[in-house]
Protein backbone atom coordinates (compact mmCIF):
# COMPACT_ATOMS: atom_id res chain seq x y z
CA UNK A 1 9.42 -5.51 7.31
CA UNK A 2 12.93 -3.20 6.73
CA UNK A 3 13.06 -0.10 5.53
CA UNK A 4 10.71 -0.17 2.23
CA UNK A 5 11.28 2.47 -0.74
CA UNK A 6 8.77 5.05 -1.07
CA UNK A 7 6.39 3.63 -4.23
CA UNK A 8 5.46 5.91 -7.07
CA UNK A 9 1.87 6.43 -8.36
CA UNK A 10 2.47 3.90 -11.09
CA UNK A 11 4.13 1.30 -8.71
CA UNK A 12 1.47 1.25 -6.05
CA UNK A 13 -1.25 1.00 -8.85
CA UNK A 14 0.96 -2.27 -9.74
CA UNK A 15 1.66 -3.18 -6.40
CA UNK A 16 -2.79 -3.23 -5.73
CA UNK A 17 -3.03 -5.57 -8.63
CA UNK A 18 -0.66 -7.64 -7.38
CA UNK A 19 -2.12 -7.83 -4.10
CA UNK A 20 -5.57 -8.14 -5.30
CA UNK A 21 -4.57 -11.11 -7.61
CA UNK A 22 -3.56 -12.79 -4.32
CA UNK A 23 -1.46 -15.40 -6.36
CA UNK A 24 2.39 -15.45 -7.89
CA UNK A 25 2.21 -13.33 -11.06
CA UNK A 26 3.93 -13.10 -14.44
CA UNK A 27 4.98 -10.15 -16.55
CA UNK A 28 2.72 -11.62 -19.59
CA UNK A 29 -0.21 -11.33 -17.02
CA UNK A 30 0.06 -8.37 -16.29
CA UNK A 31 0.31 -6.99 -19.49
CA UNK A 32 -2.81 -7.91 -19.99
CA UNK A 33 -3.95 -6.34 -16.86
CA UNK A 34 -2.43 -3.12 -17.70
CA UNK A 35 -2.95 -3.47 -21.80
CA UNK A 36 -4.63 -0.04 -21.83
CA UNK A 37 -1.61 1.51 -20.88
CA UNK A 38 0.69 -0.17 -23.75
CA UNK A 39 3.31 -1.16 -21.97
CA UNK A 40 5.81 -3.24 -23.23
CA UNK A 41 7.87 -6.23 -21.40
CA UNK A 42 10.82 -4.12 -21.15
CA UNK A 43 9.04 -1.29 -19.10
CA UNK A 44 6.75 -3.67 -17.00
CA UNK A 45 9.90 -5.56 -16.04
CA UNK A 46 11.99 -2.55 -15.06
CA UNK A 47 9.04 -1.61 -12.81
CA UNK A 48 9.09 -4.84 -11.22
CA UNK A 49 12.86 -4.64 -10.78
CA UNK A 50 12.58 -1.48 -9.29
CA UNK A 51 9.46 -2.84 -6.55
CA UNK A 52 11.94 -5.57 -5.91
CA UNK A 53 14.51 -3.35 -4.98
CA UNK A 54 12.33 -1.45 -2.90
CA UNK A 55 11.42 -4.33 -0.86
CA UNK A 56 7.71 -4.98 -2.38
CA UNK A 57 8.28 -7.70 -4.44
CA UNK A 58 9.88 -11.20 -4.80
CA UNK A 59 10.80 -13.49 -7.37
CA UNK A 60 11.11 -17.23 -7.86
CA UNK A 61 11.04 -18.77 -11.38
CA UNK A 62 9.47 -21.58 -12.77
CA UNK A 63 10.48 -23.68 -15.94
CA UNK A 64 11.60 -20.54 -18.14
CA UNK A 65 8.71 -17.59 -16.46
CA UNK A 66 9.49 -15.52 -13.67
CA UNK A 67 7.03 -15.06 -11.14
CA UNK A 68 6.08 -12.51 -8.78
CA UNK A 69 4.53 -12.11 -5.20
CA UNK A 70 4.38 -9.43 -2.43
CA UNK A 71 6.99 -9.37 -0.07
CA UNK A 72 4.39 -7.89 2.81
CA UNK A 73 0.56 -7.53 2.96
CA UNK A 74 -1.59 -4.58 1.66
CA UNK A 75 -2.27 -4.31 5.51
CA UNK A 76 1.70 -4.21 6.12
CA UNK A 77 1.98 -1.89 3.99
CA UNK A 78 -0.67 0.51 4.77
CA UNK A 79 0.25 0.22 8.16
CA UNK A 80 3.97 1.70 7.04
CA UNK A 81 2.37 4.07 5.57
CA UNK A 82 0.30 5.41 8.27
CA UNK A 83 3.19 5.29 10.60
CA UNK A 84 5.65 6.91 8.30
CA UNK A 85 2.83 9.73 7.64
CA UNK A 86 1.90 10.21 11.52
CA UNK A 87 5.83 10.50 11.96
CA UNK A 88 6.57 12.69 9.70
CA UNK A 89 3.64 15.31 9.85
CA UNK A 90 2.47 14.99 13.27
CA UNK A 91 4.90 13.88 15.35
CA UNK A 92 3.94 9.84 15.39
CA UNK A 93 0.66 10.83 17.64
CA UNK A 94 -2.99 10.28 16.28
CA UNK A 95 -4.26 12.52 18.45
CA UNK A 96 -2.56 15.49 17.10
CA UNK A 97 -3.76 14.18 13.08
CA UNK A 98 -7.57 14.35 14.15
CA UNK A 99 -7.00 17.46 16.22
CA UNK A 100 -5.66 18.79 12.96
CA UNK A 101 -8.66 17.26 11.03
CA UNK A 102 -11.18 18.69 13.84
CA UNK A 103 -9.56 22.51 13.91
CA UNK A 104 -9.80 23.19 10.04
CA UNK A 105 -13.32 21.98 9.98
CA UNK A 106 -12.91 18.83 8.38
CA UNK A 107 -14.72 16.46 10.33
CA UNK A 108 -18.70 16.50 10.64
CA UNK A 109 -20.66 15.62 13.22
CA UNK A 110 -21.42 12.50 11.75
CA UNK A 111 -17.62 11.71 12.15
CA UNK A 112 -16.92 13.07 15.77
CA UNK A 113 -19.89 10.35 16.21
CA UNK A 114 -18.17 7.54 14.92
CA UNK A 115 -15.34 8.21 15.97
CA UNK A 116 -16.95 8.29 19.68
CA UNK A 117 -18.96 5.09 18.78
CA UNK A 118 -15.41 3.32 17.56
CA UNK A 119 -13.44 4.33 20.19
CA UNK A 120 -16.35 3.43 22.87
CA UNK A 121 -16.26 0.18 21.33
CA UNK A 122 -12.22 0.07 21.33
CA UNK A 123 -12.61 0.82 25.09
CA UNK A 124 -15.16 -2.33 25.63
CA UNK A 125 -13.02 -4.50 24.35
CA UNK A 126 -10.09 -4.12 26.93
């Protein structure tokens, strides 16, 4: 996967469309996606240059229309995410993120016992 750019708000609400669309896109589509937020071509494409840069986003063209796709997954990229958070904050270790959660009060009872159930489950499986 490299080393992807860290994506602003706007270019991860892009990015979800993209991935939800689940098919090569154009800038004219999504234009009309995003039509509430008056973009213009200019801006739309300069966002798109700037995911491709980042690693997000390829492009291939076809007759005169560029199109473009996800270089990775949503799950790909949540999974960067996650790691690149549990790195960062906690020292790459889960256990120390719901420890945090569980000290401040955060999770309920209801969550300790789905968590439980989950990793009971997890355990069943091996």
């Amino acid at each position: 996967m490299g080393n992807l750019g860290k994506l602003s708000e706007t270019e991860l609400e892009i990015m979800e469309v993209i991935w939800e669309l689940s098919s090569p896109v154009t800038v004219a589509r999504l234009l009309e996606v995003f039509e509430s937020k008056g973009w213009k071509t200019s801006t739309m494409s300069t966002l798109l240059n700037r995911l491709i840069e980042k690693g997000f986003l390829v492009k291939s063209m076809s007759g005169k229309a560029n199109y473009y796709e996800p270089a990775l997954t949503w799950q790909a990229y949540q999974k960067s995410e996650t790691q690149s958070f549990l790195s960062r904050l906690y020292k790459g270790k889960v256990k120390n993120f719901i420890a945090s959660l569980a000290d401040e009060n955060e999770l309920s009872q209801e969550d300790l016992a789905e968590l439980k159930e989950w990793f009971r489950r997890e355990e069943d499986k091996k």
